[in-house]
N, C-alpha and C. Protein backbone atom coordinates (compact mmCIF):
# COMPACT_ATOMS: atom_id res chain seq x y z
N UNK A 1 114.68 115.45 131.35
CA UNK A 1 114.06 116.06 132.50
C UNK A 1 114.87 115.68 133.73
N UNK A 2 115.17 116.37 134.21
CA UNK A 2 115.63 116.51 136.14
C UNK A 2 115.12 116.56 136.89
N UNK A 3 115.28 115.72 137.63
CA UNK A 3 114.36 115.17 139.04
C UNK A 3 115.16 116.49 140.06
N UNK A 4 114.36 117.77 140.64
CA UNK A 4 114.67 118.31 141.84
C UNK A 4 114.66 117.36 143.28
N UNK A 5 116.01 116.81 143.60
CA UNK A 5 115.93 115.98 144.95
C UNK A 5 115.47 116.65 146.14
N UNK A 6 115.48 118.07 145.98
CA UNK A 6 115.66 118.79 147.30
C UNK A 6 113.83 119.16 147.59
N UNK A 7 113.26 118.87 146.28
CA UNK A 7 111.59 118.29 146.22
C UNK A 7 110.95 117.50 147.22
N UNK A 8 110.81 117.86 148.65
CA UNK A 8 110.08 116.64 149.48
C UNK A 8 108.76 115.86 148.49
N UNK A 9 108.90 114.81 148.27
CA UNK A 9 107.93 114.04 147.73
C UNK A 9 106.86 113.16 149.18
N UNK A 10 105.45 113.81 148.11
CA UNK A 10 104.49 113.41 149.68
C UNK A 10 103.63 112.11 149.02
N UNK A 11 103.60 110.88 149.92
CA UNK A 11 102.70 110.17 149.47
C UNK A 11 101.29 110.38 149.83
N UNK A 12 100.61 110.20 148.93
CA UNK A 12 98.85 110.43 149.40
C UNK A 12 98.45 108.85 149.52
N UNK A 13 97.93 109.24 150.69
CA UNK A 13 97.36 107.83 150.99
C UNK A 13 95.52 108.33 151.51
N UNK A 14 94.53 107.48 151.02
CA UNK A 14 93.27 107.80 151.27
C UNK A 14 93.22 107.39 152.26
N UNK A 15 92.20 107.99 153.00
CA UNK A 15 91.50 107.92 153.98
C UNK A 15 90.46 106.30 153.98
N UNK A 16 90.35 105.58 154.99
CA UNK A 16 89.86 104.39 154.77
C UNK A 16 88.12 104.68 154.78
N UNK A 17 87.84 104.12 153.14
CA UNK A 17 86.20 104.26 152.55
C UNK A 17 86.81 105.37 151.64
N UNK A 18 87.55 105.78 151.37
CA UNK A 18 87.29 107.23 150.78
C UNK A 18 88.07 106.33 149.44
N UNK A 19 87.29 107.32 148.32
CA UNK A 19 87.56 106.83 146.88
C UNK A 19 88.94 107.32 146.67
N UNK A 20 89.75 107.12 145.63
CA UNK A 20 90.78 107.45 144.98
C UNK A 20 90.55 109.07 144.34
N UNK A 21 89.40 108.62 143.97
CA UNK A 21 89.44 110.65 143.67
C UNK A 21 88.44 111.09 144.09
N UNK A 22 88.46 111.00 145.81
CA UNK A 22 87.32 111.89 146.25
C UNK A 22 88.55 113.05 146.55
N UNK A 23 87.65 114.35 145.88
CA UNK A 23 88.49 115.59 146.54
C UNK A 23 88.67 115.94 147.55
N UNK A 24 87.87 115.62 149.04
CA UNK A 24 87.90 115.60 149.96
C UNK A 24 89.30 115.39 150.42
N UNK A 25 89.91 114.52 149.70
CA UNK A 25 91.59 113.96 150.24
C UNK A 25 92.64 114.92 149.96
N UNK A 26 91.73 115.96 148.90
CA UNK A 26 92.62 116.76 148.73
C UNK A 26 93.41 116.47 146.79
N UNK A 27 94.13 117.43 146.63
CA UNK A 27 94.97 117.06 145.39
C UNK A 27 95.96 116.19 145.50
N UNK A 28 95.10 115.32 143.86
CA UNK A 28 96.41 114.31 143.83
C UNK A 28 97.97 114.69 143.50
N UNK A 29 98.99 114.03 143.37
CA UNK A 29 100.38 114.02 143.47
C UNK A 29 100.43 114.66 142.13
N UNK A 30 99.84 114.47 141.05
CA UNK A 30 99.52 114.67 139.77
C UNK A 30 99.11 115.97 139.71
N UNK A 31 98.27 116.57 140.46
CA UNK A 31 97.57 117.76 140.30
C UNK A 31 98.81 119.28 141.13
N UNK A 32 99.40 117.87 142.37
CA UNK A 32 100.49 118.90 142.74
C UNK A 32 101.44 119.10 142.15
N UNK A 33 101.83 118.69 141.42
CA UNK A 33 102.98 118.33 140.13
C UNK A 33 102.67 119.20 139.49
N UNK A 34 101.25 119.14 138.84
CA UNK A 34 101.45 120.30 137.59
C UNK A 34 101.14 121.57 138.20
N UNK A 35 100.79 121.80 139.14
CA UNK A 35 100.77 122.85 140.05
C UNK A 35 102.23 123.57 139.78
N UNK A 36 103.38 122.51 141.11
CA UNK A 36 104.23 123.18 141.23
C UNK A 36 105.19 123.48 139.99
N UNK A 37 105.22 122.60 138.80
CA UNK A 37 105.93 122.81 137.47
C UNK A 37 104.98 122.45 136.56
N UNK A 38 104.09 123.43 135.94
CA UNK A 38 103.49 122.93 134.51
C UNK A 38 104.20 122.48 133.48
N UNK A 39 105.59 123.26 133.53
CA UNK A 39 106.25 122.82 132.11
C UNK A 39 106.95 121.38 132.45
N UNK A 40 107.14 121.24 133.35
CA UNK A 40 107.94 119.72 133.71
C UNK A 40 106.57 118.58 133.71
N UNK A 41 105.74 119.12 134.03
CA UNK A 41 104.60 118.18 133.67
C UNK A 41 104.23 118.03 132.14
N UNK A 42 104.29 119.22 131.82
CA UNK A 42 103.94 118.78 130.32
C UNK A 42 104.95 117.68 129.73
N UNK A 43 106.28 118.31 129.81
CA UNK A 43 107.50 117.28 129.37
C UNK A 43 107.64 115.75 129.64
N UNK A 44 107.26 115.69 131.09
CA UNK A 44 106.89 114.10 132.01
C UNK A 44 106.02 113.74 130.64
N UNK A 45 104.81 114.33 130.89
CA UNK A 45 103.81 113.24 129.89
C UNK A 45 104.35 113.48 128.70
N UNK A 46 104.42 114.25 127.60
CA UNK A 46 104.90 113.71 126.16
C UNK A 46 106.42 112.93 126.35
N UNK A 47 107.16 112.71 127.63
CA UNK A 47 108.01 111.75 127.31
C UNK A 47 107.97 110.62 127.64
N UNK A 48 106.65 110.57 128.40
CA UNK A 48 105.79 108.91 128.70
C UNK A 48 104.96 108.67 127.32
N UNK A 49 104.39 109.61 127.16
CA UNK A 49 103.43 109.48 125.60
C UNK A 49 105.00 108.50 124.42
N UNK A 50 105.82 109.04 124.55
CA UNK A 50 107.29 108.77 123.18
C UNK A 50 107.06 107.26 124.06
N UNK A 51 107.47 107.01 125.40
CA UNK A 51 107.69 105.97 125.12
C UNK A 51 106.90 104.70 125.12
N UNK A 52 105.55 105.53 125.49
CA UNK A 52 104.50 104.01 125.15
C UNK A 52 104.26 104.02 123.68
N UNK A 53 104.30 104.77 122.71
CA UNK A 53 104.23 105.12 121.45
C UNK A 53 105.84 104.18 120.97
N UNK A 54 106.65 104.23 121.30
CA UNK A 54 108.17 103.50 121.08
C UNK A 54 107.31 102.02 121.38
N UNK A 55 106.86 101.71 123.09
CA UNK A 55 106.37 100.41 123.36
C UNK A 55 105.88 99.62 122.17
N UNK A 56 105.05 100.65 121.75
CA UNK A 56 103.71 99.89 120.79
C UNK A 56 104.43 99.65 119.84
N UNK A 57 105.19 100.38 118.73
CA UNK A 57 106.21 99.66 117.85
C UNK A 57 106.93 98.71 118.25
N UNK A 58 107.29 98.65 118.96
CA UNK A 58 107.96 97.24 119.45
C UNK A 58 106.83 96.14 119.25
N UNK A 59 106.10 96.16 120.16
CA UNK A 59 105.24 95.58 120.29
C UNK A 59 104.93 95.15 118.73
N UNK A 60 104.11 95.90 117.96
CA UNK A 60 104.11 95.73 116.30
C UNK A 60 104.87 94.62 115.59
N UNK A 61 106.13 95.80 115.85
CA UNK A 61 107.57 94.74 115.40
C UNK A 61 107.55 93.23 115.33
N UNK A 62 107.63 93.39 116.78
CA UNK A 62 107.83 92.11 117.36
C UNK A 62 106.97 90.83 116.84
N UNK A 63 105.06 91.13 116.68
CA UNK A 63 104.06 90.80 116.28
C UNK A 63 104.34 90.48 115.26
N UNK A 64 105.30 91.47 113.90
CA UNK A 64 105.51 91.08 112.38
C UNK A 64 106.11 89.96 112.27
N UNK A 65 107.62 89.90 113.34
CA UNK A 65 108.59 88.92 112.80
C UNK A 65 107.77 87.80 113.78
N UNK A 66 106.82 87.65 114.41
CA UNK A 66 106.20 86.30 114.84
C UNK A 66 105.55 85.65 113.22
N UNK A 67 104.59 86.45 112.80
CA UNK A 67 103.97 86.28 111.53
C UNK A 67 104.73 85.84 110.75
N UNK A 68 106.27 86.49 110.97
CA UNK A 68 107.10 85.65 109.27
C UNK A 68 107.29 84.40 109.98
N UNK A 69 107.94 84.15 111.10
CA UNK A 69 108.63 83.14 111.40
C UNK A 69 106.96 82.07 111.34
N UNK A 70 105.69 81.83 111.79
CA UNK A 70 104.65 81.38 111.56
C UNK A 70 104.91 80.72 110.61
N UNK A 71 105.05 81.98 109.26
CA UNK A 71 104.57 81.59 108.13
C UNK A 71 105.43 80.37 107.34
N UNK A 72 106.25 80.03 107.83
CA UNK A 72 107.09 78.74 107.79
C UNK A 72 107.03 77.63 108.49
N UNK A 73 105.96 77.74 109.29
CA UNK A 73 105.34 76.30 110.32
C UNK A 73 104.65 75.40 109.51
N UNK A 74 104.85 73.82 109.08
CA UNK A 74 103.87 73.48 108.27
C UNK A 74 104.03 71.73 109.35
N UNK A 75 104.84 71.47 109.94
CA UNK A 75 104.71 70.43 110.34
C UNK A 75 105.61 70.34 111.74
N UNK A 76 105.61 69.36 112.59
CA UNK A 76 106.19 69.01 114.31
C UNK A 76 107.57 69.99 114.22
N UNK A 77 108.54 69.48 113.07
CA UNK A 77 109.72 69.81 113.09
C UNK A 77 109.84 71.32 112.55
N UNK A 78 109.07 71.59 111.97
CA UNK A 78 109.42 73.22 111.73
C UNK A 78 108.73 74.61 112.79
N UNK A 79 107.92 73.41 113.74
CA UNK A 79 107.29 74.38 114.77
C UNK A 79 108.03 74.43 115.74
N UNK A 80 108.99 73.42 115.93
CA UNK A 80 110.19 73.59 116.92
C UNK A 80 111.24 74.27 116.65
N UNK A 81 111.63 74.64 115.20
CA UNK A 81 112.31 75.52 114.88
C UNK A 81 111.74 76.80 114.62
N UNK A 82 110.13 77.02 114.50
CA UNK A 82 109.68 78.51 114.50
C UNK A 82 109.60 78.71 116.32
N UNK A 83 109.51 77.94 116.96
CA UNK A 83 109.55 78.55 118.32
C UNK A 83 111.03 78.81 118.77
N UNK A 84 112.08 77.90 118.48
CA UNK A 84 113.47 78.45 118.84
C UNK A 84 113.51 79.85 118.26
N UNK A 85 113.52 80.28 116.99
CA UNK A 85 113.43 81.17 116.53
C UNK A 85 112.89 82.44 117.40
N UNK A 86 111.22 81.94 117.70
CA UNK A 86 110.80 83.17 118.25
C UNK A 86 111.20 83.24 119.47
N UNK A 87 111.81 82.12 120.42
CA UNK A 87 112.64 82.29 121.62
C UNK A 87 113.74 83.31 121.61
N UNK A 88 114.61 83.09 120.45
CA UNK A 88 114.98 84.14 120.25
C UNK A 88 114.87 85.86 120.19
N UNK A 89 114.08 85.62 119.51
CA UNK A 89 112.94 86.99 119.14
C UNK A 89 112.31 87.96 120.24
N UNK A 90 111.80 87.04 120.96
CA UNK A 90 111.16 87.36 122.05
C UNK A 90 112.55 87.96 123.05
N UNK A 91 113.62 87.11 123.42
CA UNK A 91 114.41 87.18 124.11
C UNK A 91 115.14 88.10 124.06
N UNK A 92 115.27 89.09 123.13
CA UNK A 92 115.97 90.07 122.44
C UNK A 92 115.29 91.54 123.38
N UNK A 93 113.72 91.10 123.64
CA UNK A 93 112.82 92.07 124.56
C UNK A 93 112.81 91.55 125.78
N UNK A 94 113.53 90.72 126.09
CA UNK A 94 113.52 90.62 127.69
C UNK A 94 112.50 89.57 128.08
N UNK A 95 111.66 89.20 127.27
CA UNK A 95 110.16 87.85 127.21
C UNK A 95 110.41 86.69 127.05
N UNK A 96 109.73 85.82 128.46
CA UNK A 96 110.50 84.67 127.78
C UNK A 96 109.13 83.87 127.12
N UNK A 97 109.55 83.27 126.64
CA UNK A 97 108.66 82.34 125.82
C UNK A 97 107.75 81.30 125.89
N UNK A 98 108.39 80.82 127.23
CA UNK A 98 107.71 79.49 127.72
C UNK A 98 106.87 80.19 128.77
N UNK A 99 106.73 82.04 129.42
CA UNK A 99 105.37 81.92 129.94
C UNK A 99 103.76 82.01 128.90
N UNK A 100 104.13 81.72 127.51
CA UNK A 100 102.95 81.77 126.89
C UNK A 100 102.47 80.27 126.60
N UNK A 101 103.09 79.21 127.38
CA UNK A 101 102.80 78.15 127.34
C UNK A 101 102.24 77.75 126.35
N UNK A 102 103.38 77.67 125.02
CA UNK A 102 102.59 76.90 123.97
C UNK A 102 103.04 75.16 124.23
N UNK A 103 101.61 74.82 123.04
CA UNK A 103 101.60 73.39 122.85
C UNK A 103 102.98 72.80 122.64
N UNK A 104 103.32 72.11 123.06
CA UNK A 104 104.61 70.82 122.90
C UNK A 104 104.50 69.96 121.26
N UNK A 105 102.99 69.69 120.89
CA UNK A 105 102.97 69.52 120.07
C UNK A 105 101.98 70.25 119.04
N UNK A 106 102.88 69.88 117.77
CA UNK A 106 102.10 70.80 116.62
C UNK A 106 100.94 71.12 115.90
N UNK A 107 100.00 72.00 115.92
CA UNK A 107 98.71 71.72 115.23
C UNK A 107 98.54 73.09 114.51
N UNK A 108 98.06 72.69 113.35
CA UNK A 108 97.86 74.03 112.44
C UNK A 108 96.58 74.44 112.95
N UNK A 109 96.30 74.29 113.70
CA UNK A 109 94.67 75.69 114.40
C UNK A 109 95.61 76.35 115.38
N UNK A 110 96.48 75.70 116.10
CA UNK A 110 97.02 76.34 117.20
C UNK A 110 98.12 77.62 116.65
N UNK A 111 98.72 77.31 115.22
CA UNK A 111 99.62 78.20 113.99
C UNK A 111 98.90 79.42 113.76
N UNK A 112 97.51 78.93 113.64
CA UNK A 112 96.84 79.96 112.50
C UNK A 112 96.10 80.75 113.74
N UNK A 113 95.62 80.03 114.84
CA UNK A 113 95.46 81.20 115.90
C UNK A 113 96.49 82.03 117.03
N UNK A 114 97.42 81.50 116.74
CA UNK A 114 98.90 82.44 116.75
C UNK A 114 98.81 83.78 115.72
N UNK A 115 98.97 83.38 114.68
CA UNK A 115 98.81 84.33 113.78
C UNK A 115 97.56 84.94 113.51
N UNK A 116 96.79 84.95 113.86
CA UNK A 116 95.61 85.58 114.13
C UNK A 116 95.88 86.76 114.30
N UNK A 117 96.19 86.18 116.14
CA UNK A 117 96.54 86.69 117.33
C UNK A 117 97.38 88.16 116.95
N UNK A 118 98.41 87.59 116.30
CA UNK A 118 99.29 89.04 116.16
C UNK A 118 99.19 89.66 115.02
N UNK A 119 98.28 89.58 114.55
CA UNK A 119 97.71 90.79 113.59
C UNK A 119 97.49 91.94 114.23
N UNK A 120 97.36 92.59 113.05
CA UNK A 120 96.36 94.21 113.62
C UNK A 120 95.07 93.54 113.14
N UNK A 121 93.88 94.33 114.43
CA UNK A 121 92.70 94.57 113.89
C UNK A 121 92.35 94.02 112.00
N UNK A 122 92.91 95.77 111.21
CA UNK A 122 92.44 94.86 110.07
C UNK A 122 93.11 94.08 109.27
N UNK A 123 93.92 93.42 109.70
CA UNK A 123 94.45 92.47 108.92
C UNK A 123 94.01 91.05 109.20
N UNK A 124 93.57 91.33 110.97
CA UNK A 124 92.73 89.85 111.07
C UNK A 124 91.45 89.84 110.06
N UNK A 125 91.08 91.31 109.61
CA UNK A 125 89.52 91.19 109.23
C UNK A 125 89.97 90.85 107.81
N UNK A 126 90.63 91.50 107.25
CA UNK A 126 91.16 90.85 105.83
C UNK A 126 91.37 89.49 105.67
N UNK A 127 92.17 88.87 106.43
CA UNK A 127 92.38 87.13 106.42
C UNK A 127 91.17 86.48 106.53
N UNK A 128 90.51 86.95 107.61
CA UNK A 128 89.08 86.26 108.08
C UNK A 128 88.68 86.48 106.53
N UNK A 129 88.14 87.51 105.97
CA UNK A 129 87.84 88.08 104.67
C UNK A 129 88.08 86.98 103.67
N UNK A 130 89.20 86.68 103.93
CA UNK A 130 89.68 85.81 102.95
C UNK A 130 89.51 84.41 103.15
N UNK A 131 89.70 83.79 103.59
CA UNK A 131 89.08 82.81 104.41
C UNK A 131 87.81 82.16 104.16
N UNK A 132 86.86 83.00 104.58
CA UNK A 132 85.53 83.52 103.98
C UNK A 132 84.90 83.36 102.97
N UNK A 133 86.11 84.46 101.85
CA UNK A 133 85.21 83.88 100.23
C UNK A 133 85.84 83.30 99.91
N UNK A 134 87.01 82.16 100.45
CA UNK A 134 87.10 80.77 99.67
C UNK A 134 86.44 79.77 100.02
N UNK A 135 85.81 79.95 101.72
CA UNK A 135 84.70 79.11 101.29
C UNK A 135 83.76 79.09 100.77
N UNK A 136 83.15 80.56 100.48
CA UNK A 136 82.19 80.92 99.65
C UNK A 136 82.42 80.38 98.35
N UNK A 137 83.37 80.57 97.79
CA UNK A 137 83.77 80.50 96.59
C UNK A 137 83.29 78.86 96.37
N UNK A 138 83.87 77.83 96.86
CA UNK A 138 83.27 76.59 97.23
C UNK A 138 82.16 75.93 97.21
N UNK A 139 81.86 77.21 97.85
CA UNK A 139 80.23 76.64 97.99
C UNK A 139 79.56 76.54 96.96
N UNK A 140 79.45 77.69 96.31
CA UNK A 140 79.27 79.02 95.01
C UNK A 140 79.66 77.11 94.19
N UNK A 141 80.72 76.88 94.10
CA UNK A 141 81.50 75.80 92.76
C UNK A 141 80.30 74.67 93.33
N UNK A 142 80.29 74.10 94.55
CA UNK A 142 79.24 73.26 94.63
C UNK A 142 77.68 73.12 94.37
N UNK A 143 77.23 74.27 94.96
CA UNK A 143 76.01 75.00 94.56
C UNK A 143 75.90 74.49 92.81
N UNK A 144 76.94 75.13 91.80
CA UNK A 144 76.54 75.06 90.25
C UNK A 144 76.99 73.61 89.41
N UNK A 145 77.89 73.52 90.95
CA UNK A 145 78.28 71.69 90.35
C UNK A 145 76.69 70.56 90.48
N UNK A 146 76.13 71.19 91.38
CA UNK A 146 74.87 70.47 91.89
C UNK A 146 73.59 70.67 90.91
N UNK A 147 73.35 72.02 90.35
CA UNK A 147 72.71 72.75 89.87
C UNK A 147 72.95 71.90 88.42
N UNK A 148 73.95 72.02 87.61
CA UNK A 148 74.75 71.23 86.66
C UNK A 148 74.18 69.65 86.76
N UNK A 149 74.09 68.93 87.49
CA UNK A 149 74.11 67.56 87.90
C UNK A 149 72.73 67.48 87.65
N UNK A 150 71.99 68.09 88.18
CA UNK A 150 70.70 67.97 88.18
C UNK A 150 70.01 68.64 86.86
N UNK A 151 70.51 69.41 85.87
CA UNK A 151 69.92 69.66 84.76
C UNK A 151 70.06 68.54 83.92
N UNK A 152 71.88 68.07 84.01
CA UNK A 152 72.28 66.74 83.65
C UNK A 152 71.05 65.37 83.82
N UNK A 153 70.37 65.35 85.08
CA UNK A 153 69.76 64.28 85.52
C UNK A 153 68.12 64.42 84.58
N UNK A 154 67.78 65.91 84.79
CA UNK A 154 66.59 66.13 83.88
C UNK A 154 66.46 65.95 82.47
N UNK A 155 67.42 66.02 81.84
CA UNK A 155 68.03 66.06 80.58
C UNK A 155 67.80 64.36 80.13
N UNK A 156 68.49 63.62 80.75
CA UNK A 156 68.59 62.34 81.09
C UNK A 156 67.31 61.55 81.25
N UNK A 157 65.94 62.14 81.96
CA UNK A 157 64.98 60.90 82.22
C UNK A 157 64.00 62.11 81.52
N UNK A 158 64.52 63.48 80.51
CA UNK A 158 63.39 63.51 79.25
C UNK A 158 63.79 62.42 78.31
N UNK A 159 65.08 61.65 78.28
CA UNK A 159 65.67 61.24 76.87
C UNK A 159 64.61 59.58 77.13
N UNK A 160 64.98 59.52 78.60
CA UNK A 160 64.10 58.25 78.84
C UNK A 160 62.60 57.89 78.76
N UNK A 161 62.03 59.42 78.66
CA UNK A 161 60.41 59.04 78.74
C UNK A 161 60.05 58.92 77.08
């Protein structure tokens, strides 16, 4: 798309009290736009649409290779090498790293809510999911370990009476 220079561009500025879209102010810059070129408006937005749609893959991307590099954090020294790493990573998009002010030192809640973090939606719900029925599962083993113990114990003071 080509910017017409010879286009006087008007700033709208509201009137003081007056809302952002009271019509009273008149049409926005937006409305004169597609006014004076519909088809250049249409083009503007599906080539803002490509590139917040491009953004968000990145974004994604970026989110995945945090998750791999994570998934190799298990102690002080390998969280200093998953953050060089994602210094890297990050740095590749222009982000630096140290404004997400992580911990200096290592803790696996602070790992696993990293990785949370950069999931999608359902993949946090899947992990949580999972998560979940192993403690269930646990419980479930304690519950029949207990259940067990105590038939054991009844068993035991019929032999005694």
């Amino acid at each position: 798309m080509i910017i017409d220079a010879s286009i006087p561009l008007r700033v709208m500025v509201p009137q003081p009290g007056a809302m952002p879209n009271d019509r009273a102010a008149g049409p926005s810059a937006w409305e004169q736009y597609v006014r004076y070129d519909p088809q250049g408006a249409i083009d503007l937005r599906t080539t803002t649409q490509d590139w917040e749609k491009d953004e968000f893959d990145h974004a994604r991307n970026l989110n995945e290779g945090v998750i791999q590099i994570l998934g190799g954090v298990y102690d002080h020294a390998s969280y200093e090498r998953g953050k060089n790493k994602a210094r890297a990573l990050y740095g590749r998009f222009g982000i630096k790293l140290d404004d997400f002010q992580l911990s200096s030192e290592f803790s696996p809640e602070l790992v696993r809510s990293i990785q949370i973090e950069a999931m999608d939606t359902k993949s946090q719900l899947d992990a949580v999911r999972r998560e979940r029925r192993l403690e269930w599962d646990i419980e479930d083993d304690q519950i029949d370990n207990n259940r067990m113990q105590a038939a054991e114990d009844d068993k035991a003071l019929d032999r005694s009476e």
